[in-house]
Protein backbone atom coordinates (compact mmCIF):
# COMPACT_ATOMS: atom_id res chain seq x y z
CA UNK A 1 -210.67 -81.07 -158.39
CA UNK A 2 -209.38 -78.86 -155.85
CA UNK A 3 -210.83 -79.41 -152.21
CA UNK A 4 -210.22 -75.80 -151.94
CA UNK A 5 -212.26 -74.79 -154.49
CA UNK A 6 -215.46 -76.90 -153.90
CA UNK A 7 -218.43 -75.10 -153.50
CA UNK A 8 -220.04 -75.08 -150.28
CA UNK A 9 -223.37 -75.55 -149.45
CA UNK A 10 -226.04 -72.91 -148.48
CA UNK A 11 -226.01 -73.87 -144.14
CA UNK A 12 -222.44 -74.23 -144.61
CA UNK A 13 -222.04 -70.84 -145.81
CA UNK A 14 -224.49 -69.14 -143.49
CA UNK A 15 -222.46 -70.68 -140.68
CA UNK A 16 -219.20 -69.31 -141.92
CA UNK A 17 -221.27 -65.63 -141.89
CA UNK A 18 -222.38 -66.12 -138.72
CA UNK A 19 -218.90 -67.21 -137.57
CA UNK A 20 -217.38 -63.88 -139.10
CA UNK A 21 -220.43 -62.12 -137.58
CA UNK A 22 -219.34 -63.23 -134.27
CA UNK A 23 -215.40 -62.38 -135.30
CA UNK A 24 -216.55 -58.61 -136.11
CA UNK A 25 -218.14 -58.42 -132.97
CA UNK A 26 -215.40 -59.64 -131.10
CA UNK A 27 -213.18 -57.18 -132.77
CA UNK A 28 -215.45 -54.43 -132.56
CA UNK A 29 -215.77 -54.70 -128.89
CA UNK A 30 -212.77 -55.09 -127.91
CA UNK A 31 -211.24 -51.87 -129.73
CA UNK A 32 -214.32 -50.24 -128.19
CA UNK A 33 -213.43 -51.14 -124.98
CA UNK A 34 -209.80 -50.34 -125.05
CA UNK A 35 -210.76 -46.79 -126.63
CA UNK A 36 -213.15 -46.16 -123.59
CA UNK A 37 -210.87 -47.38 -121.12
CA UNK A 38 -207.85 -46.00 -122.35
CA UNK A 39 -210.15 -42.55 -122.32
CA UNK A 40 -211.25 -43.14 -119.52
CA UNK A 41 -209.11 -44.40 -117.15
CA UNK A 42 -211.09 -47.11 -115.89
CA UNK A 43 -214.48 -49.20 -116.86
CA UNK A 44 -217.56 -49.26 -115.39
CA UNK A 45 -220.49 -51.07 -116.41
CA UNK A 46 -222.01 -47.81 -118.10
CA UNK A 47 -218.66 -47.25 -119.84
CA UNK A 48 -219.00 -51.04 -121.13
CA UNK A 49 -222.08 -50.17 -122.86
CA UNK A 50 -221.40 -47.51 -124.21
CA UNK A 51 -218.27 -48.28 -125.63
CA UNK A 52 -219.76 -52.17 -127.11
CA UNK A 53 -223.13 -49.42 -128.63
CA UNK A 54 -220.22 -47.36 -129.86
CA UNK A 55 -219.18 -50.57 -131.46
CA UNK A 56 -222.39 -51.77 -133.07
CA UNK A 57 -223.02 -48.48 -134.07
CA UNK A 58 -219.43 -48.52 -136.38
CA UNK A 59 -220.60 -51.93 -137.53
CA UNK A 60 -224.24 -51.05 -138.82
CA UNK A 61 -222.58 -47.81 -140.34
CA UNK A 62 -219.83 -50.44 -142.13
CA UNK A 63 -222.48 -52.58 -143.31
CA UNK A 64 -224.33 -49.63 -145.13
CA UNK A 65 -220.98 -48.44 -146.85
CA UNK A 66 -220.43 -51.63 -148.41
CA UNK A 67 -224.20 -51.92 -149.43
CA UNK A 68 -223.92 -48.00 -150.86
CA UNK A 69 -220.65 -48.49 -152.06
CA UNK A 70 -221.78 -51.22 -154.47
CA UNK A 71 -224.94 -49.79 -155.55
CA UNK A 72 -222.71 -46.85 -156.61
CA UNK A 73 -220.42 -48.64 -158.47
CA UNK A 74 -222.66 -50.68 -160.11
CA UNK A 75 -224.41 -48.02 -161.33
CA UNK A 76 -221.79 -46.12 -162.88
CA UNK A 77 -220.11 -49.43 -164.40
CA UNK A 78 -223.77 -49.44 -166.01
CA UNK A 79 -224.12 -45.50 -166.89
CA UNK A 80 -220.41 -46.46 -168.54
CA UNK A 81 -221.53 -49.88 -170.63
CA UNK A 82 -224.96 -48.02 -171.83
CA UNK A 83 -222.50 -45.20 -173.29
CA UNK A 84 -220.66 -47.64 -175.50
CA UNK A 85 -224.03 -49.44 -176.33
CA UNK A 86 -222.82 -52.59 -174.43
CA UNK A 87 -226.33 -54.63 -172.57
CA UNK A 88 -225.03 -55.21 -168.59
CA UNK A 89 -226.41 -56.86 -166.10
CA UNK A 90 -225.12 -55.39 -162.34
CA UNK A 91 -224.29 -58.12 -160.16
CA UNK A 92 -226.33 -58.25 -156.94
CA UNK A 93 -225.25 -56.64 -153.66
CA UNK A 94 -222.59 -58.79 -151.89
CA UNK A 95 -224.94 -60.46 -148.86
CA UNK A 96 -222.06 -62.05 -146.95
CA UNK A 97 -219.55 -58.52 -146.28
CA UNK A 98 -223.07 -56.70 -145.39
CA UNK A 99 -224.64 -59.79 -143.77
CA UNK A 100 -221.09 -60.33 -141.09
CA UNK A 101 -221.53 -56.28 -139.89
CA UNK A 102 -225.21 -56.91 -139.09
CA UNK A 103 -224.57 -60.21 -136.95
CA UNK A 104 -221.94 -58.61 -135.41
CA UNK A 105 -223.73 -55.27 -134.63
CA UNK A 106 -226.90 -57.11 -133.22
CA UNK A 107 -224.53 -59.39 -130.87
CA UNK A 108 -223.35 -55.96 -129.33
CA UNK A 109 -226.22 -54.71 -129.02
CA UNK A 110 -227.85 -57.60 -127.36
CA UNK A 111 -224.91 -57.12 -125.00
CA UNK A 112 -225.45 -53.70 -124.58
CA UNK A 113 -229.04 -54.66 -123.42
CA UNK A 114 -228.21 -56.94 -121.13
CA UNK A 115 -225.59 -54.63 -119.54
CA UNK A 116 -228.73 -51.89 -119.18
């Protein structure tokens, strides 16, 4: 068996979403903050939080594509199986890629409200 391939278990998992939570939000913020300084000039502490809300803001909008996104093709992959008479089951919404924008737009935010 492949030590690769081993399934992990469940706190093991939530960890590694939390760690790619904390990645997003790393990323986020700092392309935020370039933007706005780069716009700007300079950075202030108002320009900080703006730019890290900008960020969270992108982040809770990329979490709720991926959640539509699947919903939508699930359905139609359905709509399409139902045509040919085929029974299908849609898989479930993929928790982890809409799970790793929240943590990472709630980290920015709780930065953002510190900075205010």
């Amino acid at each position: 068996m492949n030590p690769a391939r081993a399934p992990q278990s469940v706190p093991a998992r939530l960890a590694q979403i939390a760690l790619y939570g904390v990645a997003a939000a790393a990323v986020a913020g700092l392309v935020a903050l370039i933007v706005s300084a780069v716009l700007n000039g300079s950075l202030t502490r108002s320009g900080t939080a703006d730019a890290l809300g900008w960020g969270a803001l992108i982040l809770g909008f990329l979490s709720g594509a991926v959640a539509y996104s699947q919903s939508g093709q699930s359905r139609i992959e359905s709509t399409m199986r139902a045509r040919l008479g085929e029974g299908y089951r849609a898989p479930g919404l993929p928790w982890p890629q809409i799970l790793a924008p929240l943590i990472g737009a709630g980290i920015l935010s709780a930065i953002v409200f510190a900075l205010n």
